[in-house]
Protein backbone atom coordinates (compact mmCIF):
# COMPACT_ATOMS: atom_id res chain seq x y z
CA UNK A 1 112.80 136.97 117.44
CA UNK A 2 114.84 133.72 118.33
CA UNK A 3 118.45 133.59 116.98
CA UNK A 4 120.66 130.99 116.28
CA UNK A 5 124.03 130.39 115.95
CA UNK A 6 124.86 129.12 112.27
CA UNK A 7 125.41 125.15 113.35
CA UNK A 8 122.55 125.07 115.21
CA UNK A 9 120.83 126.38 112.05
CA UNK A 10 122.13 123.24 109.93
CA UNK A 11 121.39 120.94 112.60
CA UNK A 12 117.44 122.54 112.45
CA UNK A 13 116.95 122.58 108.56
CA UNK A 14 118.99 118.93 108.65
CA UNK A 15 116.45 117.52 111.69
CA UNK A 16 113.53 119.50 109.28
CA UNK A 17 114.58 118.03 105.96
CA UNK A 18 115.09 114.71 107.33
CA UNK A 19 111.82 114.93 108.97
CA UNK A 20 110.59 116.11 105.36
CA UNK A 21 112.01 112.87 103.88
CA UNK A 22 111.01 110.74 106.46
CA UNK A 23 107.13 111.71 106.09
CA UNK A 24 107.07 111.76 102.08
CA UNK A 25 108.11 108.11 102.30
CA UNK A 26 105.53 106.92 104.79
CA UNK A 27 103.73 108.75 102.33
CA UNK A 28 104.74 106.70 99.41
CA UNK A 29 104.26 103.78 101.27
CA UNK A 30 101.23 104.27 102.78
CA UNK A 31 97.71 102.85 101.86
CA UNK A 32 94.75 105.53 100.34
CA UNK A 33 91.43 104.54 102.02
CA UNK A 34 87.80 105.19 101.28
CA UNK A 35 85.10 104.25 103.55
CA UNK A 36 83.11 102.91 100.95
CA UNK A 37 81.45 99.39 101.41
CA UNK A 38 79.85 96.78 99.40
CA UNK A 39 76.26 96.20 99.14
CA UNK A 40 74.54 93.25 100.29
CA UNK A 41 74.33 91.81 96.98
CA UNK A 42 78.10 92.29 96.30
CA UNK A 43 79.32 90.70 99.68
CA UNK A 44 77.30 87.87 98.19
CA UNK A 45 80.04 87.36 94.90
CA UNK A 46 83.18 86.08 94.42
CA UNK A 47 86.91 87.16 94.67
CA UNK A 48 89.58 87.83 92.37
CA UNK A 49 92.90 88.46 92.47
CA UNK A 50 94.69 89.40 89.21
CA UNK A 51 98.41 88.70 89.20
CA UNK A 52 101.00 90.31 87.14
CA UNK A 53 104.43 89.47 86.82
CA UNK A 54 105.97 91.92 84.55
CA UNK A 55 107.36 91.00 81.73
CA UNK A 56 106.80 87.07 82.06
CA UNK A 57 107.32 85.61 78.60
CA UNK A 58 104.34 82.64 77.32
CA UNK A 59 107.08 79.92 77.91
CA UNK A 60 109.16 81.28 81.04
CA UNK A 61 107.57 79.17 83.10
CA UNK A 62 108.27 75.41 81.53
CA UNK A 63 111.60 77.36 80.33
CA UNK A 64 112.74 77.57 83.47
CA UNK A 65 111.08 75.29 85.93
CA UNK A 66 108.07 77.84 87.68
CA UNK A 67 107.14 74.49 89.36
CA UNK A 68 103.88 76.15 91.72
CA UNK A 69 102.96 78.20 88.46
CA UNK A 70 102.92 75.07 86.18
CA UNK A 71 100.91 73.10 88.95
CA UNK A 72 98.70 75.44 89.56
CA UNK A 73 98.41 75.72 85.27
CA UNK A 74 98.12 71.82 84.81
CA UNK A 75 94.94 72.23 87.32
CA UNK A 76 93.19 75.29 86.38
CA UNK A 77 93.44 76.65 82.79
CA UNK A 78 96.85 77.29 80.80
CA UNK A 79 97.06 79.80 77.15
CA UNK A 80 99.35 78.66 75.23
CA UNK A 81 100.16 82.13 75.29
CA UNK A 82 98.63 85.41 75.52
CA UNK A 83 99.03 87.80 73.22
CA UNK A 84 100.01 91.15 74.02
CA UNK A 85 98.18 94.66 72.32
CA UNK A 86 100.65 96.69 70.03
CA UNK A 87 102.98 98.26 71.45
CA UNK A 88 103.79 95.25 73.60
CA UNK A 89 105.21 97.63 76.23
CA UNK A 90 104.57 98.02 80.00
CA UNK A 91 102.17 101.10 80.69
CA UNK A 92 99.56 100.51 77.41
CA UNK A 93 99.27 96.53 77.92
CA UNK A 94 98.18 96.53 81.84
CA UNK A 95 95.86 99.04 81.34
CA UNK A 96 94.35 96.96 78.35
CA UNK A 97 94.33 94.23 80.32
CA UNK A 98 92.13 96.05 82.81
CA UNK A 99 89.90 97.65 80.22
CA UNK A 100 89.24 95.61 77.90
CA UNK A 101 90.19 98.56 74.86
CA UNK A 102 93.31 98.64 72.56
CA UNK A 103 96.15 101.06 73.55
CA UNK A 104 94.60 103.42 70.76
CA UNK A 105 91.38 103.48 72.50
CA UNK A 106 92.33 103.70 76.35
CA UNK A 107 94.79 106.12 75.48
CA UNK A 108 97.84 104.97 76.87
CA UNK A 109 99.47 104.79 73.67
CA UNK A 110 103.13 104.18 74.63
CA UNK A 111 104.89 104.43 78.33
CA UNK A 112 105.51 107.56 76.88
CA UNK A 113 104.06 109.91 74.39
CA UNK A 114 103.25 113.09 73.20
CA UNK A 115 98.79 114.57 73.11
CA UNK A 116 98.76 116.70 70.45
CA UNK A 117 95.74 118.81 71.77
CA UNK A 118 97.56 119.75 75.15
CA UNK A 119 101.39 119.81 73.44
CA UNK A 120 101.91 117.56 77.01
CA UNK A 121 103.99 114.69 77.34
CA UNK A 122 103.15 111.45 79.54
CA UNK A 123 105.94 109.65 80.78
CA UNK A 124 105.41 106.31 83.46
CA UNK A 125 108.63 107.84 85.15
CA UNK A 126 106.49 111.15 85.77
CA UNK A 127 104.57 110.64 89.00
CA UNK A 128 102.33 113.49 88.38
CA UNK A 129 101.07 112.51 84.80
CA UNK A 130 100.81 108.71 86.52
CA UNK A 131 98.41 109.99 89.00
CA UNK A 132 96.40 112.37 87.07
CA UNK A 133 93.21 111.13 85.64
CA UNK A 134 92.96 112.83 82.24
CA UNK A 135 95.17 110.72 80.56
CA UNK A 136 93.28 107.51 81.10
CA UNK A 137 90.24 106.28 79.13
CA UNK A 138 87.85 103.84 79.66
CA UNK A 139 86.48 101.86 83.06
CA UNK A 140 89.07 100.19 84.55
CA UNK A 141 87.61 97.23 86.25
CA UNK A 142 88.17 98.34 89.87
CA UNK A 143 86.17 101.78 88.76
CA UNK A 144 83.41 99.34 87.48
CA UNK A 145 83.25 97.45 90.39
CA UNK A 146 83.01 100.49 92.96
CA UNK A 147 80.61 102.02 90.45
CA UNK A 148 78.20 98.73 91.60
CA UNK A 149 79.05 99.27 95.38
CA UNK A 150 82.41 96.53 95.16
CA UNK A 151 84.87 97.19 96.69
CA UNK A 152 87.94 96.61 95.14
CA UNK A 153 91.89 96.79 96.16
CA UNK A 154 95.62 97.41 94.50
CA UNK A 155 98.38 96.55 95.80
CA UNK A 156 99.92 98.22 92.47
CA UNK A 157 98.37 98.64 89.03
CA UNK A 158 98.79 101.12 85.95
CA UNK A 159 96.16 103.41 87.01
CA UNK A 160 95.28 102.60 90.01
CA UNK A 161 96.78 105.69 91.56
CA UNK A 162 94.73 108.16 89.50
CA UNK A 163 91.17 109.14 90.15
CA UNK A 164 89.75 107.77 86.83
CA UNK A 165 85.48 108.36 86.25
CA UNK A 166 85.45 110.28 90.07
CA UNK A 167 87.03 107.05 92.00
CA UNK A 168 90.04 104.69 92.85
CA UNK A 169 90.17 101.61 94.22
CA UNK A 170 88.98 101.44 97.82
CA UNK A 171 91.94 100.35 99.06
CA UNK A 172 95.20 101.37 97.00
CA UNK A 173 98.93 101.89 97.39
CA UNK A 174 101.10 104.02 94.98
CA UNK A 175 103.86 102.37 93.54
CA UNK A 176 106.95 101.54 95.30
CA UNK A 177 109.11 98.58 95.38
CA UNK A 178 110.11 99.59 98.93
CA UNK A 179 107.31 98.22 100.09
CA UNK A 180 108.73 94.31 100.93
CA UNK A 181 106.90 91.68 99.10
CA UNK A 182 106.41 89.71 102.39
CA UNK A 183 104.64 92.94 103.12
CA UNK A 184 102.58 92.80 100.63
CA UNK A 185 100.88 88.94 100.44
CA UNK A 186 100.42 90.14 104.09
CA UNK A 187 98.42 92.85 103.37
CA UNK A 188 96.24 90.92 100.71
CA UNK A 189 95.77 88.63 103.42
CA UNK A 190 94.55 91.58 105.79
CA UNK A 191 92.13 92.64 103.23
CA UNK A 192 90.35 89.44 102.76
CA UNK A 193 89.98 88.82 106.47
CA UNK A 194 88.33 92.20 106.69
CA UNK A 195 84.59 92.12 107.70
CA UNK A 196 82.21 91.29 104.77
CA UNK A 197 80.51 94.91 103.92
CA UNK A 198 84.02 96.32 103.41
CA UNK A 199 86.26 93.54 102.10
CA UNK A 200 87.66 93.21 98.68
CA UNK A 201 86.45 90.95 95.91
CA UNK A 202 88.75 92.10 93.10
CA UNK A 203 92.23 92.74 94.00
CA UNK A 204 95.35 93.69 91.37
CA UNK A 205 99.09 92.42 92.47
CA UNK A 206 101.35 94.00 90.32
CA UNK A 207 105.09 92.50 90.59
CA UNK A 208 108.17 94.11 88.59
CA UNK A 209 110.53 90.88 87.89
CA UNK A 210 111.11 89.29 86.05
CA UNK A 211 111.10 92.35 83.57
CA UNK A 212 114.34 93.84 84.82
CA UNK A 213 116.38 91.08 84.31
CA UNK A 214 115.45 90.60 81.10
CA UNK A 215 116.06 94.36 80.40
CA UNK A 216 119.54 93.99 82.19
CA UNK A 217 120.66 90.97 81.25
CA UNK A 218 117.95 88.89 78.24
CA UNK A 219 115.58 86.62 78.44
CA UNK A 220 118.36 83.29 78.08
CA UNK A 221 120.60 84.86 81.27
CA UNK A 222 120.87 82.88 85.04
CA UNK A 223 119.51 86.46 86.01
CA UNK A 224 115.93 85.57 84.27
CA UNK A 225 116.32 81.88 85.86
CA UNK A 226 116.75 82.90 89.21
CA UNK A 227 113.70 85.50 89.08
CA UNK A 228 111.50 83.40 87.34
CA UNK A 229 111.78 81.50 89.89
CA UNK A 230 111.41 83.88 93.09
CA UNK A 231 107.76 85.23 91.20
CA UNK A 232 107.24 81.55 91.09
CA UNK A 233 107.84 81.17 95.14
CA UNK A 234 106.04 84.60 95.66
CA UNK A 235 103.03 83.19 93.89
CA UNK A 236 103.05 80.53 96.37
CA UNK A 237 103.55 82.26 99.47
CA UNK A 238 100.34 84.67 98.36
CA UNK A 239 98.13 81.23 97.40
CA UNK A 240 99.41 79.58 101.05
CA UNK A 241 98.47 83.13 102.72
CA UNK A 242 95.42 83.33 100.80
CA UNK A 243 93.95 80.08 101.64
CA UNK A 244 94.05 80.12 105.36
CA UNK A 245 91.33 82.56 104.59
CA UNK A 246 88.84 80.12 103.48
CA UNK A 247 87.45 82.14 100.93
CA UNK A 248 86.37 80.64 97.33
CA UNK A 249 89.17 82.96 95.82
CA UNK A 250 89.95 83.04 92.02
CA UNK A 251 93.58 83.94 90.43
CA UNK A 252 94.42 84.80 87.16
CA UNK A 253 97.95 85.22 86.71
CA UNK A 254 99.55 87.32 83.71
CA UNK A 255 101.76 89.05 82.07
CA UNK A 256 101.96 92.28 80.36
CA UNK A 257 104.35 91.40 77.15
CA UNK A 258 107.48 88.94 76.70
CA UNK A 259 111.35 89.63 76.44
CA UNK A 260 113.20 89.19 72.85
CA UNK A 261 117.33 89.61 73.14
CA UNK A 262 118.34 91.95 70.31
CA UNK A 263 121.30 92.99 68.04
CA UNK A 264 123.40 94.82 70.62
CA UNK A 265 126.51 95.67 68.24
CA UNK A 266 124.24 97.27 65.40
CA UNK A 267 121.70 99.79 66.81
CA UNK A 268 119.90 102.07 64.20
CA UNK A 269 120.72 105.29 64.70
CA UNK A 270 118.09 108.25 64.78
CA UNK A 271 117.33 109.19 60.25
CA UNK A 272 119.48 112.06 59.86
CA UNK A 273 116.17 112.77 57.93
CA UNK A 274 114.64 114.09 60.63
CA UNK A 275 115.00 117.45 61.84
CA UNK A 276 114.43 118.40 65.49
CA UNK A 277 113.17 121.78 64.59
CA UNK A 278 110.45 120.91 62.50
CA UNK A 279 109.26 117.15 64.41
CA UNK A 280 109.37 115.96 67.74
CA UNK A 281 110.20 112.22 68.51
CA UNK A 282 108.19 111.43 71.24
CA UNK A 283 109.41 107.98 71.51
CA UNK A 284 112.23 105.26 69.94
CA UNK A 285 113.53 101.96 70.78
CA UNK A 286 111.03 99.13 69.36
CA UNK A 287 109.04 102.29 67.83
CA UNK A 288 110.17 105.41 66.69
CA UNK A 289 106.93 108.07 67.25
CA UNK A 290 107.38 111.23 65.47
CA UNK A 291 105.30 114.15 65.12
CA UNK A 292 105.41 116.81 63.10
CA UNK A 293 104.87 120.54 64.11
CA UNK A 294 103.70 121.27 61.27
CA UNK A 295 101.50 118.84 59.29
CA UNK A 296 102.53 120.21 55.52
CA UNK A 297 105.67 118.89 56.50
CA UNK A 298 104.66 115.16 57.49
CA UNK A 299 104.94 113.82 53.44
CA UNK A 300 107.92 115.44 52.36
CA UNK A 301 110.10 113.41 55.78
CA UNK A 302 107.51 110.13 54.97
CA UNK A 303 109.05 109.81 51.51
CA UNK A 304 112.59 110.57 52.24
CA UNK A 305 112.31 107.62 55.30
CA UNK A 306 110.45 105.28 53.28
CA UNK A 307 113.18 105.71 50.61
CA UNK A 308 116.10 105.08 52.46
CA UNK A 309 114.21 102.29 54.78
CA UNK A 310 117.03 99.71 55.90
CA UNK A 311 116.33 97.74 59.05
CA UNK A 312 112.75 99.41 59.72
CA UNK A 313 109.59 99.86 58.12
CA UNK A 314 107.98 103.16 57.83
CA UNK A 315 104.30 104.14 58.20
CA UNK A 316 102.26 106.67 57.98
CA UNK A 317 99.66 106.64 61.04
CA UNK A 318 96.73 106.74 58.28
CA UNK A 319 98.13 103.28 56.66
CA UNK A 320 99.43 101.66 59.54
CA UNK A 321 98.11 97.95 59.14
CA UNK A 322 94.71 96.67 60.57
CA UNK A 323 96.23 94.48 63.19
CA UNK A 324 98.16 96.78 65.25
CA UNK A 325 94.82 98.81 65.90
CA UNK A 326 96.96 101.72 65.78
CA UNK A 327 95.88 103.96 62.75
CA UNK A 328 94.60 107.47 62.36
CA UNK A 329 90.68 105.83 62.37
CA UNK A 330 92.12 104.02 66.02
CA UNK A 331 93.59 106.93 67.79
CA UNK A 332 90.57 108.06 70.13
CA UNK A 333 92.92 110.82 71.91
CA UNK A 334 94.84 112.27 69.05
CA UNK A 335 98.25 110.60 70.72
CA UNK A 336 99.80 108.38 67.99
CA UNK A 337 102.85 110.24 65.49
CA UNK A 338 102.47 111.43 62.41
CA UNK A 339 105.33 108.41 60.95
CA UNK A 340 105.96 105.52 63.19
CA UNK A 341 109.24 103.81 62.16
CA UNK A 342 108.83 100.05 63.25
CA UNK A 343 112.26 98.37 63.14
CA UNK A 344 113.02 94.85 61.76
CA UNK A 345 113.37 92.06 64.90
CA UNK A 346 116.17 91.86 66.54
CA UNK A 347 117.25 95.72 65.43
CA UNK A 348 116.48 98.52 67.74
CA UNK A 349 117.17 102.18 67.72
CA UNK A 350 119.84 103.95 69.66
CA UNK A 351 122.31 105.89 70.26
CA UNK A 352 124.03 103.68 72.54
CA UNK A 353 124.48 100.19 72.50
CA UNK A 354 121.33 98.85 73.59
CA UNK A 355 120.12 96.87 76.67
CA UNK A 356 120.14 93.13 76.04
CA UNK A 357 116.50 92.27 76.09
CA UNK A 358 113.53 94.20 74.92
CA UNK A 359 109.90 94.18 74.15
CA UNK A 360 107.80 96.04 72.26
CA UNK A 361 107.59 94.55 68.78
CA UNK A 362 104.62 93.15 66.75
CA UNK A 363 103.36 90.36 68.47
CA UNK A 364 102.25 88.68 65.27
CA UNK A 365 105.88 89.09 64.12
CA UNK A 366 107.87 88.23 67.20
CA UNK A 367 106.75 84.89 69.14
CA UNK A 368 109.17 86.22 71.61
CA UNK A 369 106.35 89.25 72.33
CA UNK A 370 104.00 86.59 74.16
CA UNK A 371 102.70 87.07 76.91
CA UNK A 372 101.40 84.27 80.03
CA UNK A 373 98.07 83.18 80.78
CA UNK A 374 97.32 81.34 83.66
CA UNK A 375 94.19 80.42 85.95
CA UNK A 376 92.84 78.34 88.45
CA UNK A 377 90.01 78.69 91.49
CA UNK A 378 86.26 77.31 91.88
CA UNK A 379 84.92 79.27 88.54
CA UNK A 380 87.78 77.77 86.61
CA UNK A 381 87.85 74.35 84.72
CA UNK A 382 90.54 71.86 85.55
CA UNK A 383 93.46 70.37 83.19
CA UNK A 384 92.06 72.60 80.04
CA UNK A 385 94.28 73.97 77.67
CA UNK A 386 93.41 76.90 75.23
CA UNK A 387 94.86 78.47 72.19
CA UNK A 388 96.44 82.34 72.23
CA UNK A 389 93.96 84.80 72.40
CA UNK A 390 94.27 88.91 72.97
CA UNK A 391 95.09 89.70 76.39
CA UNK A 392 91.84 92.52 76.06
CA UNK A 393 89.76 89.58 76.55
CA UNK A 394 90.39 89.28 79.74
CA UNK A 395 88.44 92.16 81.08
CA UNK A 396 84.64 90.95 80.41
CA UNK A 397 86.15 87.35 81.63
CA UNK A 398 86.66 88.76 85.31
CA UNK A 399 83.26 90.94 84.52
CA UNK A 400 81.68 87.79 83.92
CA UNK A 401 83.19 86.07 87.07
CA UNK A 402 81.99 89.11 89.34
CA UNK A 403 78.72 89.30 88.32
CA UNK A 404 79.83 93.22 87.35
CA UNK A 405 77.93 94.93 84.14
CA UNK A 406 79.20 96.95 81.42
CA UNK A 407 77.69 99.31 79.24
CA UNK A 408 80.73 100.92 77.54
CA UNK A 409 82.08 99.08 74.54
CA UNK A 410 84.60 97.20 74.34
CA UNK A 411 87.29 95.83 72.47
CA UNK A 412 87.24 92.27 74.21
CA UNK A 413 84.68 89.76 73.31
CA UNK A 414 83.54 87.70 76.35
CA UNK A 415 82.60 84.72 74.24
CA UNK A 416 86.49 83.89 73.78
CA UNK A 417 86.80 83.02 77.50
CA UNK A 418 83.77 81.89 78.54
CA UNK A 419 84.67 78.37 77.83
CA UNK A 420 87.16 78.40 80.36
CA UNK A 421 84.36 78.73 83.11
CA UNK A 422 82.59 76.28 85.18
CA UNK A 423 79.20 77.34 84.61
CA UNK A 424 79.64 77.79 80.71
């Protein structure tokens, strides 16, 4: 048996652990392959690549001078907004978007929440809940396209990492912003230059800005300018890539939700009401989620919040209003609280002071909550201009535009954006 002297020891299990490190992040930045390919018919259909910026309020881009993104708007199609499912927050709203179903129905109910029938908590900060495949309902649209032998890429998408129906994306990467966005557009590039029985014709881009600046800093800051901008310059780097291609591609860019700045000296604090022994609050900020552990006890705490209401509103989940599509009758998975406390725009609740911008409110309520819709290619119109519609529409629109059927229903209509296309 070999020995060593104790500092050659440290310098092994340093050279191993490094080693260790080194590997796990050409893991994480490595992309999953399949050798799947595209039938004949499929090589035959367009492409699409679906852009979102997160976090890219309806009016950031005349607000602050997104000159290639207005161009490209003025030419193709422009929303006057898009409006984002309840909860407008990050995990539930790109996976509607890619679905076509309300948070309720997908079952991504919040970033994070609480399934009653496991007792397990999903978190988008957990990387092993992100990746695992129970938690996420529906057909997301790469899933329908490989279904119908298309193949389909991510370079970043809510779900897109986890096996959903038996398959990913042909060609995907899991998250990581250490991946450099020239990187990236080069990659996309890569893809669509591949040969034609194993390129992609739907492909997800998935950037992160200008949503932390308007976290960090709101939604009025030089921060939000200046990023605005760069998604605006990394838009046209990817177009300028993307045409030396030659290919008739189609882009849709979007957004997930807006940015609102909020009352930073007043946060609500937690209802003293509620006791941490009996319920579990599974979430807070623009939505307080609670459960209770036991169900006898879900009136009694109802009554005592909805009596000393001040700066909220408080529901139970069997009365919660038609338009949030978030009631008892909505919630497929079991996943929504027994009380949601909804708090009055611009209040939050904390137990700090809060962060100066923040989504998640009723988009009916708070204009702020809007989300961007823009699009432009060969099965686009030019110069049109529509009204607001549901960002779940947008899933039978790119159906439509890929020739790709769908069985499942639905909570998208495909009549609102048919309009938009060429061969309505």
């Amino acid at each position: 048996m070999l020995k060593f002297k104790p500092q050659i020891k440290g310098f092994i299990f340093l050279f191993i652990l490094i080693g260790a490190l080194t590997a796990s992040a050409q893991s994480d930045t490595a992309q999953h392959t399949s050798q799947r390919k595209n039938s004949l018919e499929q090589q035959k259909k367009p492409y699409v690549i679906l852009i979102s910026a997160d976090g890219f309020r309806w009016d950031y881009a005349k607000k602050y001078q997104a000159n290639h993104l207005l161009d490209m708007g003025k030419k193709g199609v422009k929303a006057a907004s898009m409006i984002p499912s309840f909860p407008s927050v990050t995990f539930p709203n790109h996976y509607s978007l890619v679905t076509g179903l309300y948070p309720s129905h997908h079952g991504l109910v919040n970033n994070s929440f609480l399934d009653e029938k496991t007792n397990e908590r999903y978190s988008m900060s957990a990387k092993n809940k992100v990746k695992d495949g129970k938690w996420y309902g529906g057909t997301p649209l790469w899933v329908l396209a490989e279904q119908q032998q298309m193949i389909a890429a991510s370079m970043f998408w809510v779900g897109s990492e986890a096996e959903i129906k038996g398959l990913r994306p042909s060609y995907y990467y899991d998250y990581n912003e250490k991946i450099p966005v020239a990187q990236r557009i080069a990659k996309v590039k890569e893809w669509l230059m591949m040969p034609e029985d194993t390129r992609p014709h739907l492909i997800t881009f998935y950037l992160s800005e200008p949503d932390h600046a308007g976290h960090s800093f709101g939604p009025d800051s030089e921060e939000a300018d200046h990023v605005v901008k760069e998604v605006d310059s990394i838009i046209f780097e990817l177009t300028k890539a993307v045409q030396s291609t030659k290919l008739p591609v189609n882009y849709i860019f979007v957004s997930d939700h807006g940015m609102t700045a909020v009352d930073r000296e007043n946060p609500i604090a937690t209802p003293k009401a509620i006791d941490t022994a009996k319920y579990i609050i599974a979430s807070s900020g623009t939505m307080m989620d609670i459960h209770a552990k036991n169900k006898a006890d879900v009136k009694s705490l109802y009554e005592q919040l909805k009596r000393e209401e001040k700066d909220y509103k408080a529901y139970l989940k069997s009365e919660m209003p038609e338009h949030f599509h978030y009631s008892a009758n909505d919630d497929k998975m079991n996943r929504i609280g027994d009380i949601l406390l909804i708090p009055t725009w611009p209040k939050v609740f904390s137990s700090r002071k809060p962060g100066a911008g923040y989504h998640g409110f009723d988009p009916n309520v708070v204009k702020d909550m809007h989300a961007t819709f823009m699009a432009w290619g060969p099965a686009f119109k030019n110069n049109l201009e529509i009204p607001s519609f549901e960002n779940v529409n947008i899933y039978p629109l790119i159906a439509n535009i890929l020739g790709l059927t769908y069985q499942e229903k639905i909570d998208g209509k495909p009549e609102v954006l048919q309009p938009i296309l060429k061969n309505n």
